[in-house]
C-alpha atoms as a PDB file:
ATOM      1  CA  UNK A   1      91.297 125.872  94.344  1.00  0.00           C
ATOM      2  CA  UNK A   2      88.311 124.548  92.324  1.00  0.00           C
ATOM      3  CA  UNK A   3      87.829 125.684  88.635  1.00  0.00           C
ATOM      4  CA  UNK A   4      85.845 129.018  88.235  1.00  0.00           C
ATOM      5  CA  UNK A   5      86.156 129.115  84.548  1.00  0.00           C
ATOM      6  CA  UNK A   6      82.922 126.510  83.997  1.00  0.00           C
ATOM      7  CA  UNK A   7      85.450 123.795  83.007  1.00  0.00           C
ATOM      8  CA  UNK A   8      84.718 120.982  85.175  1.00  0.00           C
ATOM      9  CA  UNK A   9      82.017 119.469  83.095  1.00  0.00           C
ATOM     10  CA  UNK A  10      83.728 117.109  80.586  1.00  0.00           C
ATOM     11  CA  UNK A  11      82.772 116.445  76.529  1.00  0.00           C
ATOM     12  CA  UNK A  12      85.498 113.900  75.979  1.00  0.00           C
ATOM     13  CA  UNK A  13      83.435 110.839  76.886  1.00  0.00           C
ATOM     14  CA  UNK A  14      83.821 108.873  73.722  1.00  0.00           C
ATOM     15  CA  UNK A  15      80.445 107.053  74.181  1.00  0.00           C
ATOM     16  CA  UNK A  16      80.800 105.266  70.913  1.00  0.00           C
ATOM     17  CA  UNK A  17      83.924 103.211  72.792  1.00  0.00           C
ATOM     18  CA  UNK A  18      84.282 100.449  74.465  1.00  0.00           C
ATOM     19  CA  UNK A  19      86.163 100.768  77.698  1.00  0.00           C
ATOM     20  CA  UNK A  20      89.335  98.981  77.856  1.00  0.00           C
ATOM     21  CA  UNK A  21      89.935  96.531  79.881  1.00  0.00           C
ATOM     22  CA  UNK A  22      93.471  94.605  79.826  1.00  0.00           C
ATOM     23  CA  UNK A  23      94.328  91.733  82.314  1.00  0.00           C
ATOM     24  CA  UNK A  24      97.941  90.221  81.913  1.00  0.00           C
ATOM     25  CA  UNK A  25      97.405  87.592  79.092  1.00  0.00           C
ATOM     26  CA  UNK A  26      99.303  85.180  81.407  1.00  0.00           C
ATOM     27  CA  UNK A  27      98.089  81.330  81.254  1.00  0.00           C
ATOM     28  CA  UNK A  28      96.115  80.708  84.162  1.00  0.00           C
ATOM     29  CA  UNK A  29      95.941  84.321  85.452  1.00  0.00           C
ATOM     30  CA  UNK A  30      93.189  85.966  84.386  1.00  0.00           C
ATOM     31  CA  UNK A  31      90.440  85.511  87.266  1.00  0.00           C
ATOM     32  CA  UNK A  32      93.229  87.144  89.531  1.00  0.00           C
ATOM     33  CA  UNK A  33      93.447  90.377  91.911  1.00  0.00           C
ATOM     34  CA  UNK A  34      95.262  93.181  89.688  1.00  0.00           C
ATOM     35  CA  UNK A  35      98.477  93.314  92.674  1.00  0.00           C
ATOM     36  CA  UNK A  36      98.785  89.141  91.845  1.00  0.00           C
ATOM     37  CA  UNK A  37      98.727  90.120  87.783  1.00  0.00           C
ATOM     38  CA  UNK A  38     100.998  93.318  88.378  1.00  0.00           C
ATOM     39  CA  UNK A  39     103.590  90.887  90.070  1.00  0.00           C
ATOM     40  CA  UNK A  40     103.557  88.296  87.424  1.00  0.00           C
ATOM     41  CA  UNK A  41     104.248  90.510  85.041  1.00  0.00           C
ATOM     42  CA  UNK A  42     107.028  91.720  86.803  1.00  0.00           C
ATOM     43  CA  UNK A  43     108.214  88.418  86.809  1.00  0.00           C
ATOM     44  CA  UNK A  44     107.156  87.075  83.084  1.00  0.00           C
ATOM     45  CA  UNK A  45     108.118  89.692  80.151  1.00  0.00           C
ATOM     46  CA  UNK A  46     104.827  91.131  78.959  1.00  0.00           C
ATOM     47  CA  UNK A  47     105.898  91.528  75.897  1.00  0.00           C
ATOM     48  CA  UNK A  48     107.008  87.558  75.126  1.00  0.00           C
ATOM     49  CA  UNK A  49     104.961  85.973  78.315  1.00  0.00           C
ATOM     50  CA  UNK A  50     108.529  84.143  79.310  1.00  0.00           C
ATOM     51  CA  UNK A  51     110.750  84.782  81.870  1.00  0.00           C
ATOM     52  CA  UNK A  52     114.753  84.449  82.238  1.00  0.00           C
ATOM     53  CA  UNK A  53     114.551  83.279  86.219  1.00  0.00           C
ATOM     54  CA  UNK A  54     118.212  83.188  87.627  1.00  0.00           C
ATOM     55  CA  UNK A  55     118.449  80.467  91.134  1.00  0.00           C
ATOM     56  CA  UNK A  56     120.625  81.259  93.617  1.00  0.00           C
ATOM     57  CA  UNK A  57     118.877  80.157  96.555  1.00  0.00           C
ATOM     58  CA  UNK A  58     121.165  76.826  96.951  1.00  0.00           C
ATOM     59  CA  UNK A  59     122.432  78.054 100.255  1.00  0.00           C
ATOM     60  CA  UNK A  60     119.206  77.412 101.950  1.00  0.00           C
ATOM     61  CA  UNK A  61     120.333  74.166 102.393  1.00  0.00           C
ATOM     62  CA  UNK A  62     123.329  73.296 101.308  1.00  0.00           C
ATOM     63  CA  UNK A  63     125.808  76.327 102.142  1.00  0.00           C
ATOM     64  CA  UNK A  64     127.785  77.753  99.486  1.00  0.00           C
ATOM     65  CA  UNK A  65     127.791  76.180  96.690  1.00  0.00           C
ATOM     66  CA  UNK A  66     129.905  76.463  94.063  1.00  0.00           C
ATOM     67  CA  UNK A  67     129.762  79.544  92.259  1.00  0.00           C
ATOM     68  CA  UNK A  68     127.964  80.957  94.830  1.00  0.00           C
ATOM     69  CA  UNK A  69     130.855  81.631  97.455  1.00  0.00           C
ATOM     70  CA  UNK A  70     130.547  85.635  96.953  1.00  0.00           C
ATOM     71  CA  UNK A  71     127.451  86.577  95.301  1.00  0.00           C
ATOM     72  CA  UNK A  72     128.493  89.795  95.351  1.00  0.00           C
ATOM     73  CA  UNK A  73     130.851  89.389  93.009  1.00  0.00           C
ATOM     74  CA  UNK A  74     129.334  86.146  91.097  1.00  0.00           C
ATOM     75  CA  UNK A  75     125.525  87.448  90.835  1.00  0.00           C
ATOM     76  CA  UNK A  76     124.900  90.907  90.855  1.00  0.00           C
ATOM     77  CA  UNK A  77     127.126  91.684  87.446  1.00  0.00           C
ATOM     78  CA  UNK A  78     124.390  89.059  86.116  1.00  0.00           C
ATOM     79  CA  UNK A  79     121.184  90.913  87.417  1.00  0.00           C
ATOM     80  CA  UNK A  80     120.548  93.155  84.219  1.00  0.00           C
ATOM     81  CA  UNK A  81     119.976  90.347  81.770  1.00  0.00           C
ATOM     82  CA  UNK A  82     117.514  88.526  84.994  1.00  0.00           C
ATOM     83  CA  UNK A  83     114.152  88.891  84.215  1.00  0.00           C
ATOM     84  CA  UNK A  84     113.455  87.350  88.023  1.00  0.00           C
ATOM     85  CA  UNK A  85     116.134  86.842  90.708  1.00  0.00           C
ATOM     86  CA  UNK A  86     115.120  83.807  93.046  1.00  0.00           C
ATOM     87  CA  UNK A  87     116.685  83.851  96.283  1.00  0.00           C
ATOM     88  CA  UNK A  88     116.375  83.980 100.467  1.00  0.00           C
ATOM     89  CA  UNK A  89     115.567  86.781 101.801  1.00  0.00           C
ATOM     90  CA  UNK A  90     118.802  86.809 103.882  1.00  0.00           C
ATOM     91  CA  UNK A  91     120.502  86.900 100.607  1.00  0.00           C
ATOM     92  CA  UNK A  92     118.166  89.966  99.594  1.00  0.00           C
ATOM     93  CA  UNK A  93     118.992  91.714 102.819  1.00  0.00           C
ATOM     94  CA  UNK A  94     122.681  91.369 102.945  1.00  0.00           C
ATOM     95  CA  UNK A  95     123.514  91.688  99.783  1.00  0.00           C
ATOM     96  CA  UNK A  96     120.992  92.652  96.886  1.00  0.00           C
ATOM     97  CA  UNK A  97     120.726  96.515  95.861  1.00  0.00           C
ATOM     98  CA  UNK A  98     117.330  97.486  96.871  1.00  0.00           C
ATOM     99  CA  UNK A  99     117.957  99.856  93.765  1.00  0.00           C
ATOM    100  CA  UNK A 100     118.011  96.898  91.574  1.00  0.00           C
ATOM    101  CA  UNK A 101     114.881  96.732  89.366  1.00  0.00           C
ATOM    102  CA  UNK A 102     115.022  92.869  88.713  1.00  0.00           C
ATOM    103  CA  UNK A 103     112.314  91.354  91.044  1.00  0.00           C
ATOM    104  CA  UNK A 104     112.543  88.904  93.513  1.00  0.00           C
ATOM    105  CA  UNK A 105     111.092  85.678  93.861  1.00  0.00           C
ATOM    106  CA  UNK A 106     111.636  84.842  97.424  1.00  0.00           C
ATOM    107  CA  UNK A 107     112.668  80.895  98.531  1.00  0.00           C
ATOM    108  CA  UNK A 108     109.866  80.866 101.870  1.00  0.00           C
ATOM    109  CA  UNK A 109     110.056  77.140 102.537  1.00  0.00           C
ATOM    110  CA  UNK A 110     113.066  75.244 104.274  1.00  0.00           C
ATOM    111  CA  UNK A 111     114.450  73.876 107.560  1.00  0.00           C
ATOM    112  CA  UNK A 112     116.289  70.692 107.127  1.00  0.00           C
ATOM    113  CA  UNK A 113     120.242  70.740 105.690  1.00  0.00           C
ATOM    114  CA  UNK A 114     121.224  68.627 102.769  1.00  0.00           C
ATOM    115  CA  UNK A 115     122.352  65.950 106.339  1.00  0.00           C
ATOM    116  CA  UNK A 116     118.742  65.480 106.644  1.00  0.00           C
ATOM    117  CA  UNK A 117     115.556  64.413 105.048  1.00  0.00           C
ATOM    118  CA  UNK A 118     114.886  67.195 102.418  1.00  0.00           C
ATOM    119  CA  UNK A 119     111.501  66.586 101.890  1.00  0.00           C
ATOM    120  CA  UNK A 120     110.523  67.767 105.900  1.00  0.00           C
ATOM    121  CA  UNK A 121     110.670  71.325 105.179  1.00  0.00           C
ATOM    122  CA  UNK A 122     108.356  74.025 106.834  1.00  0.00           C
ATOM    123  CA  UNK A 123     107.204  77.390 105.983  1.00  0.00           C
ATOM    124  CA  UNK A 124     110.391  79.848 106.532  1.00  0.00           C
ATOM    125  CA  UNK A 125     108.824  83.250 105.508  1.00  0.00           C
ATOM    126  CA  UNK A 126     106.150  85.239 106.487  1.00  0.00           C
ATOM    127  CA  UNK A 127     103.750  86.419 104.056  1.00  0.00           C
ATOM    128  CA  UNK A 128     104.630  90.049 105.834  1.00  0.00           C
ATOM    129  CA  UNK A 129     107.996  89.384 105.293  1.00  0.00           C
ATOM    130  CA  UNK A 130     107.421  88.724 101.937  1.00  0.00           C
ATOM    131  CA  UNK A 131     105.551  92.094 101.322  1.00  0.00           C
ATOM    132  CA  UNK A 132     108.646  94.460 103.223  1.00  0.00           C
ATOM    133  CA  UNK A 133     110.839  93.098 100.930  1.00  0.00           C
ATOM    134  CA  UNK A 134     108.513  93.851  98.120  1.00  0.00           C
ATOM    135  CA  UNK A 135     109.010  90.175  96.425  1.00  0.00           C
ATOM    136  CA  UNK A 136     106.911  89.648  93.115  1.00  0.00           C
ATOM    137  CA  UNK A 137     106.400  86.166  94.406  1.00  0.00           C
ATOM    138  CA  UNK A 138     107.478  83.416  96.808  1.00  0.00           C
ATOM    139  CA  UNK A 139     108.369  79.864  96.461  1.00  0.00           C
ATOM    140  CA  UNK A 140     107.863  76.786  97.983  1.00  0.00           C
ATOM    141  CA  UNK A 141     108.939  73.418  97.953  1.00  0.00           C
ATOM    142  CA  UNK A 142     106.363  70.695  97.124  1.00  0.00           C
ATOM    143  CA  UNK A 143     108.047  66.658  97.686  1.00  0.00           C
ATOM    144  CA  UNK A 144     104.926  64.889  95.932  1.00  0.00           C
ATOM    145  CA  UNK A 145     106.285  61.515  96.498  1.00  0.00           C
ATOM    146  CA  UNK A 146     108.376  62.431  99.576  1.00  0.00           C
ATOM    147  CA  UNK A 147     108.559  61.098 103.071  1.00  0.00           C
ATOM    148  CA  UNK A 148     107.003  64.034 103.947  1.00  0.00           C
ATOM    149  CA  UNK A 149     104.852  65.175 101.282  1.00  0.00           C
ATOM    150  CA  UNK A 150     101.734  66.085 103.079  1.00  0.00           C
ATOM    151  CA  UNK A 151     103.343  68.635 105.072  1.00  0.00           C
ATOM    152  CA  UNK A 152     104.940  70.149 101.911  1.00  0.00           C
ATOM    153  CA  UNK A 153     101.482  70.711 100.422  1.00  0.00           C
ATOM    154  CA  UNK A 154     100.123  72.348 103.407  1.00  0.00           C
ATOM    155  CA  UNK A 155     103.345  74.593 102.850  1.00  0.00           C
ATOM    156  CA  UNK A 156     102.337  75.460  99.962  1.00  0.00           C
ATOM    157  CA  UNK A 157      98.477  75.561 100.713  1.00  0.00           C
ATOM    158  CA  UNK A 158      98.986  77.863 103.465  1.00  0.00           C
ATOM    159  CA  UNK A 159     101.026  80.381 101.734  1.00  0.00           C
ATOM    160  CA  UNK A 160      98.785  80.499  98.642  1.00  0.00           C
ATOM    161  CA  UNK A 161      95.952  81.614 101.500  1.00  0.00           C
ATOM    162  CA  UNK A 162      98.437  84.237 102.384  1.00  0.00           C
ATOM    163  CA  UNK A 163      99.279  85.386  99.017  1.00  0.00           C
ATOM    164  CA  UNK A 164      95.543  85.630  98.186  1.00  0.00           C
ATOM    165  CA  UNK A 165      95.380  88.446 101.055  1.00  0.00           C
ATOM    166  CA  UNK A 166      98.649  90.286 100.088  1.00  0.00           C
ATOM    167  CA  UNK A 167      98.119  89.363  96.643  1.00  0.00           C
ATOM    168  CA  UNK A 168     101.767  88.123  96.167  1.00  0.00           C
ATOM    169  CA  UNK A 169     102.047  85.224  93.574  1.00  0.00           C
ATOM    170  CA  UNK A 170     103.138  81.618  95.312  1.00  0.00           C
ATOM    171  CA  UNK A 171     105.349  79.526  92.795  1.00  0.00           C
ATOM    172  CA  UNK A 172     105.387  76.098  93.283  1.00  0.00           C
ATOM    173  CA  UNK A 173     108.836  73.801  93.091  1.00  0.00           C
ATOM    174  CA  UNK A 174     108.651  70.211  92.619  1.00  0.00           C
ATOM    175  CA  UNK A 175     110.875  68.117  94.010  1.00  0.00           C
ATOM    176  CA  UNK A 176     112.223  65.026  92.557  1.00  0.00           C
ATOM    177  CA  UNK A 177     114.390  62.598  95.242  1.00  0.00           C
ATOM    178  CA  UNK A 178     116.322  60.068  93.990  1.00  0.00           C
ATOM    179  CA  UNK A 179     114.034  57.448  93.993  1.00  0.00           C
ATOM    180  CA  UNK A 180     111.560  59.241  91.996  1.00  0.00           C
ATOM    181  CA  UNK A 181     111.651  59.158  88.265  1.00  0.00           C
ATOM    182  CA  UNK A 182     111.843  62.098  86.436  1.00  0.00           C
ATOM    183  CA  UNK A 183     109.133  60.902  83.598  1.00  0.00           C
ATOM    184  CA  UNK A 184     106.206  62.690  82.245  1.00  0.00           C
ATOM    185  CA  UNK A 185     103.877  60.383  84.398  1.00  0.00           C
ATOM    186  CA  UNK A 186     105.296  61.693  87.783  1.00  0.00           C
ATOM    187  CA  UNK A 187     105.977  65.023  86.407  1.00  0.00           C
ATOM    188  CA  UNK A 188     101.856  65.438  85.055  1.00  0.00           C
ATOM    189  CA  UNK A 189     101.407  64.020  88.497  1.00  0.00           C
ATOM    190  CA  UNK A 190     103.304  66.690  90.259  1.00  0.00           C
ATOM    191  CA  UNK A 191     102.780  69.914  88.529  1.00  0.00           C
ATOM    192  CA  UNK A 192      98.900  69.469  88.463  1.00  0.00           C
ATOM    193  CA  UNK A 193      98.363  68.699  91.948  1.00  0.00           C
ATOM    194  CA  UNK A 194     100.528  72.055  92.565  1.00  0.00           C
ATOM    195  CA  UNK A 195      97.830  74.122  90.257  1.00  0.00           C
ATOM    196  CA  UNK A 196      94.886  72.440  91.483  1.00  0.00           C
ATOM    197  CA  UNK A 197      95.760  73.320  95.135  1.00  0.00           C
ATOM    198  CA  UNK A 198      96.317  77.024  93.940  1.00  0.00           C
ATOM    199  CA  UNK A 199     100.117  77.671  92.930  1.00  0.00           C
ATOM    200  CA  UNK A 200     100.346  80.604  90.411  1.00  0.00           C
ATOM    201  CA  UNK A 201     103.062  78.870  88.431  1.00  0.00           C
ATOM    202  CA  UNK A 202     105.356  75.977  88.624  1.00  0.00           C
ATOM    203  CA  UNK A 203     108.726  75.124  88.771  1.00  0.00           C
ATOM    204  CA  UNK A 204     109.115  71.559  86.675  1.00  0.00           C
ATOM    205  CA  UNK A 205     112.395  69.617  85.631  1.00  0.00           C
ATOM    206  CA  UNK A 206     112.495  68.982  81.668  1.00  0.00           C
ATOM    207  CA  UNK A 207     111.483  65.184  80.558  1.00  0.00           C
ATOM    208  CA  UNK A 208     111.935  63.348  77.228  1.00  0.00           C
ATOM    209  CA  UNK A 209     109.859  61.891  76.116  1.00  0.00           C
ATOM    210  CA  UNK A 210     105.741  63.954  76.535  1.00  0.00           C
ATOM    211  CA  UNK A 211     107.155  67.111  78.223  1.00  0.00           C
ATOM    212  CA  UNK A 212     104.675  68.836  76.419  1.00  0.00           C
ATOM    213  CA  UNK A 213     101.687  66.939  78.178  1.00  0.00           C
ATOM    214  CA  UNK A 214     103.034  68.051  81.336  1.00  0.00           C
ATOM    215  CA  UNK A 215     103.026  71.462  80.471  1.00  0.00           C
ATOM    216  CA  UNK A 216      99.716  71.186  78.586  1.00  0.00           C
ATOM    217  CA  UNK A 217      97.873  69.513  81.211  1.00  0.00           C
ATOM    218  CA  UNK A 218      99.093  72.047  83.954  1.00  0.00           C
ATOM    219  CA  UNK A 219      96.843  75.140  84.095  1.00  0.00           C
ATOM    220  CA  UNK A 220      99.238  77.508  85.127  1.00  0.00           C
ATOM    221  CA  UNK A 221     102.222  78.496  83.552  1.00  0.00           C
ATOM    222  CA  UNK A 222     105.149  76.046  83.731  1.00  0.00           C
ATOM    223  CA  UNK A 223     109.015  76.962  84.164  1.00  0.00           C
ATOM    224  CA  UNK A 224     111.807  74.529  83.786  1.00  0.00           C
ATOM    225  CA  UNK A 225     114.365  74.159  86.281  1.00  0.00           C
ATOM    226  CA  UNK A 226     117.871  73.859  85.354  1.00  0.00           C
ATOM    227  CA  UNK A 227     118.697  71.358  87.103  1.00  0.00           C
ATOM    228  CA  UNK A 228     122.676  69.929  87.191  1.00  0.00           C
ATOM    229  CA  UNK A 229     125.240  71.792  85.570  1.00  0.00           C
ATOM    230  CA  UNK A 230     125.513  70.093  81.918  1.00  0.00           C
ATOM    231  CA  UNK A 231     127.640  71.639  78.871  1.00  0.00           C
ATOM    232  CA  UNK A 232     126.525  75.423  77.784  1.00  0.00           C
ATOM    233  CA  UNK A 233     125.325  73.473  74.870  1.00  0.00           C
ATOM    234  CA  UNK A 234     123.287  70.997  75.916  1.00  0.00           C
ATOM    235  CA  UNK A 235     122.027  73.164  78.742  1.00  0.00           C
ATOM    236  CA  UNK A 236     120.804  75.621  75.758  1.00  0.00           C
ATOM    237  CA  UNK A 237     119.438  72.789  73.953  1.00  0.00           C
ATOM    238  CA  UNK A 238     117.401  71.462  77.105  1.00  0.00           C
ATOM    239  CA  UNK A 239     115.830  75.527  77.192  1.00  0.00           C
ATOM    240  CA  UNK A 240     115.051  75.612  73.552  1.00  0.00           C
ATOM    241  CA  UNK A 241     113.007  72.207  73.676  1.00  0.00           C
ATOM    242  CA  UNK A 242     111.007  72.795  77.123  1.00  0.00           C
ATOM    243  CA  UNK A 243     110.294  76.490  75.330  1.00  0.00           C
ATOM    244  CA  UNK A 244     109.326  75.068  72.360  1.00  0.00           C
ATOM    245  CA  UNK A 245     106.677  72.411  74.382  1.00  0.00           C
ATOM    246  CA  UNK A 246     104.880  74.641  76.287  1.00  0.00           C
ATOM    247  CA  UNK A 247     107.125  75.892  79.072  1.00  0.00           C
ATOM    248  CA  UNK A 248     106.946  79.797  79.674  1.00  0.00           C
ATOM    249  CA  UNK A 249     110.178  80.289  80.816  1.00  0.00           C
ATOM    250  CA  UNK A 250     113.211  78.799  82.668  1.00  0.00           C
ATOM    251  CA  UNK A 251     114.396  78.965  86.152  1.00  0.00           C
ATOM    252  CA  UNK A 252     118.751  78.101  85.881  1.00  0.00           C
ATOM    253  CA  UNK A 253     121.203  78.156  88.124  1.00  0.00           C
ATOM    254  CA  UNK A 254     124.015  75.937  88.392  1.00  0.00           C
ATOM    255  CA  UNK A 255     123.719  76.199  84.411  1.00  0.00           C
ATOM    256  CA  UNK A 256     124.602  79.828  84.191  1.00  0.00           C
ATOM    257  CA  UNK A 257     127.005  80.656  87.865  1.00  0.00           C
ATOM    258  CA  UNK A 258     128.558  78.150  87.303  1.00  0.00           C
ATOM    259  CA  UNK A 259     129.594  78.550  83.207  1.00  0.00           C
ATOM    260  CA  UNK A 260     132.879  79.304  82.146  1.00  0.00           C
ATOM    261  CA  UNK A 261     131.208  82.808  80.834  1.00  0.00           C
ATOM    262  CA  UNK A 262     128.493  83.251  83.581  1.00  0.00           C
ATOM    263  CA  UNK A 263     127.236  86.936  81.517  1.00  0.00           C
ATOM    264  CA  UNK A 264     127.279  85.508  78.220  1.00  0.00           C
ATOM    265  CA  UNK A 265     125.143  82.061  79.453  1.00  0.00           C
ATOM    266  CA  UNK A 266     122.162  83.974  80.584  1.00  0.00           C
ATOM    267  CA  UNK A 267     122.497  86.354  77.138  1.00  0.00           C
ATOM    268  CA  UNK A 268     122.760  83.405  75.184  1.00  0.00           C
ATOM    269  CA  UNK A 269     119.379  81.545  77.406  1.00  0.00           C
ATOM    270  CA  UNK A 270     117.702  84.973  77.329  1.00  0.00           C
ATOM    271  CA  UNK A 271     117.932  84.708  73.651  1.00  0.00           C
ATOM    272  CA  UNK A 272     116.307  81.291  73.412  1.00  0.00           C
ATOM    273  CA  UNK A 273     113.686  82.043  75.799  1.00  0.00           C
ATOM    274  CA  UNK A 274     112.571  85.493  74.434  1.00  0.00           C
ATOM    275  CA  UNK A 275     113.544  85.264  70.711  1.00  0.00           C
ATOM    276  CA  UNK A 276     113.250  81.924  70.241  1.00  0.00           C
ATOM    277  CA  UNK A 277     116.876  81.335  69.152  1.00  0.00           C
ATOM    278  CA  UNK A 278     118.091  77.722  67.864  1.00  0.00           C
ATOM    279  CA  UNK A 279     120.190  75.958  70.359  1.00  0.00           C
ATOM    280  CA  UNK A 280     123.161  76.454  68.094  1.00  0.00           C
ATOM    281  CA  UNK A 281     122.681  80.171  67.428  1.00  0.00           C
ATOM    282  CA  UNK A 282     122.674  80.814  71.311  1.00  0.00           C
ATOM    283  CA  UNK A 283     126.119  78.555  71.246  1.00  0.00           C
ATOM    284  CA  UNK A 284     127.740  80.611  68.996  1.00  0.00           C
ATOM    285  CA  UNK A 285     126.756  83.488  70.673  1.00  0.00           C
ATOM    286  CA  UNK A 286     127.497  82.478  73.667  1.00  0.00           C
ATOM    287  CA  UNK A 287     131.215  81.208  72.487  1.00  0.00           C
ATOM    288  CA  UNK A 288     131.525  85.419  70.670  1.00  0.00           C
ATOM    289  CA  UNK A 289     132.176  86.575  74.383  1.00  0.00           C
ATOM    290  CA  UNK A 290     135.717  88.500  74.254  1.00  0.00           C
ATOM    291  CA  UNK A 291     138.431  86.287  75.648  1.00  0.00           C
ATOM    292  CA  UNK A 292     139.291  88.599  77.823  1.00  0.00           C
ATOM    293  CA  UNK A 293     136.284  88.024  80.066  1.00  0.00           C
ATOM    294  CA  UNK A 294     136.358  84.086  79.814  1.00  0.00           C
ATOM    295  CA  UNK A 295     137.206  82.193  82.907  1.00  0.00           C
ATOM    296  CA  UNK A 296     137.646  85.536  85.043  1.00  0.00           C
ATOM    297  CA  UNK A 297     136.699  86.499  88.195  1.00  0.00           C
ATOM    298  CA  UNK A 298     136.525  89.914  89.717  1.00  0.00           C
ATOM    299  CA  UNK A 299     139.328  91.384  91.590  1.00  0.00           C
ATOM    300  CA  UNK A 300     137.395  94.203  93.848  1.00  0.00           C
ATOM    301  CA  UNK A 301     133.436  94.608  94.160  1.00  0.00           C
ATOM    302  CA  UNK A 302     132.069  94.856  90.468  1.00  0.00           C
ATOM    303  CA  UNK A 303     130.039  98.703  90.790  1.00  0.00           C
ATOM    304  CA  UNK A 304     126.387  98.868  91.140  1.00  0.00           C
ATOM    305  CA  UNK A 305     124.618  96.443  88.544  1.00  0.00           C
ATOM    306  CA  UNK A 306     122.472  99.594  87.078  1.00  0.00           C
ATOM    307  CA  UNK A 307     126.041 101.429  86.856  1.00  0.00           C
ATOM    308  CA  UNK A 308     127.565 101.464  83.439  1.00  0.00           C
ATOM    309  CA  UNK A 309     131.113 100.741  84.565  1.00  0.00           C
ATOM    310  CA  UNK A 310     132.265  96.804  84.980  1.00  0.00           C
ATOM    311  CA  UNK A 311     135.138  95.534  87.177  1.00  0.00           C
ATOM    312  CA  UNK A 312     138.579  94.795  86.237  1.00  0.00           C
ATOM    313  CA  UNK A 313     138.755  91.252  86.035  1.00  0.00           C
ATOM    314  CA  UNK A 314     142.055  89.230  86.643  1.00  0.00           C
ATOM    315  CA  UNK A 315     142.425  85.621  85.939  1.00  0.00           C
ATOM    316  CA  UNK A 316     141.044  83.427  88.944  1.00  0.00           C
ATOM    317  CA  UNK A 317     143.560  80.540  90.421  1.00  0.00           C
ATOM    318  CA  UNK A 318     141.197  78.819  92.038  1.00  0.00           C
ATOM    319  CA  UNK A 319     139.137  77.757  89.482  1.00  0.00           C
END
């Protein structure tokens, strides 16, 4: 019923103050649609600007890897300390909570098996697709270099187009074959031809020497992949430097599922990436995890990741 009571003209108008106006301080993001910047900063932390990306999408081409054999047991214990969870959307389906409030970032490129030539992927996910499962962003594979390279780019052009209507972010992997080095040169080369052709943000490997030119000279923020699985400490010490020269967050995988301590590797990287913790601070707090929950595995389906209760945990044989 509409006011009677002469209360629908308004004093409270503050004239003397600006409005406010707040876009996502994200590098790179600030000409975009407010849906794109809501995503990203569902993705990135708003209050460091980094994000804590966990990769489990191995399986899109190479089965189940190790670590990966039950991610309902391996994974969704970690998905609290997540800040993103990237993954296929068969994975999301099957076995992700749709109560879980860590956002997806959805693996939309593939087709060939690790038998084949990687680099001759195609686009795997519909923007649509994308959008029902409420993803915060998708990613592609980009092979500058590869046999195919040309059609990975149009991968990735053609889903930025997409994202641009939905207004879901596209991130950008590159992909570094074997016969490609992994120096700043190639990586500068890689990462920028990604942003020019409209990626949101990038997935890079970590590079000694110049990582921070690749990270400076890419206009869009830059997140380091993991890459092989390399001691907790040197894997913490590879986070802390690519943090430290420019990167804005971290995308691991092997590096965490497939630790001795899976939940107290992504505490300790979460801790470098969003308080800045020396490599040797995250050790030791990554080596105060109670014994009793090193080198376990689950023995019945760990309860709902926003439950407060954990598993009971038995030693694993297999491992």
């Amino acid at each position: 019923m509409a006011d009677n009571e002469d209360l629908t003209s308004g004093t409270r108008f503050a004239v003397s103050v600006p409005a406010r106006q707040e876009p996502f301080p994200l590098k790179g993001c600030g000409a975009l649609d407010w849906g794109m910047q809501s995503r990203l900063a569902r993705v990135f932390r708003p209050d460091t600007r980094r994000t804590v990306m966990l990769a489990i999408d191995h399986g899109y081409f190479q089965g189940p890897t190790t670590g990966l054999e039950r991610v309902d047991l391996s994974i969704l214990p970690l998905l609290p300390y997540a800040d993103a969870l990237m993954t296929t959307r068969g994975m999301v389906r099957s076995t992700v909570p749709a109560a879980s409030r860590t956002p997806i970032v959805l693996r939309a490129s593939g087709g060939p098996s690790i038998l084949r030539e990687l680099s001759d992927e195609r686009i795997a996910v519909g923007m649509e697709d994308a959008a029902r499962i409420n993803a915060a962003a998708v990613a592609v594979q980009v092979f500058v270099g590869g046999e195919s390279e040309t059609q990975s780019v149009r991968n990735m052009t053609r889903l930025v187009d997409a994202g641009q209507r939905y207004g879901i972010p596209v991130l950008a992997v590159t992909a570094v074959g074997q016969e490609l080095t992994r120096d700043a040169r190639y990586l500068r080369l890689a990462t920028r031809i990604c942003a020019e052709l409209g990626a949101h943000f990038v997935k890079t490997y970590y590079c000694e020497p110049d990582f921070d030119t690749v990270a400076a000279a890419c206009p869009v923020p830059l997140v380091m992949a993991g890459g092989k699985k390399l001691p907790e400490r040197d894997a913490l010490t590879m986070a802390y430097r690519a943090i430290e020269n420019g990167a804005a967050g971290v995308d691991m995988g092997r590096n965490i599922f497939q630790s001795g301590t899976p939940a107290a590797m992504i505490r300790a990287v979460g801790a470098v990436v969003h308080e800045s913790a020396k490599p040797e601070d995250a050790y030791e707090q990554y080596l105060e995890t109670p014994e009793k929950e090193q080198g376990l595995w689950p023995t019945h389906p760990p309860a709902h990741p926003l439950a407060g209760s954990r598993p009971t945990w038995s030693r694993c044989r297999a491992c």
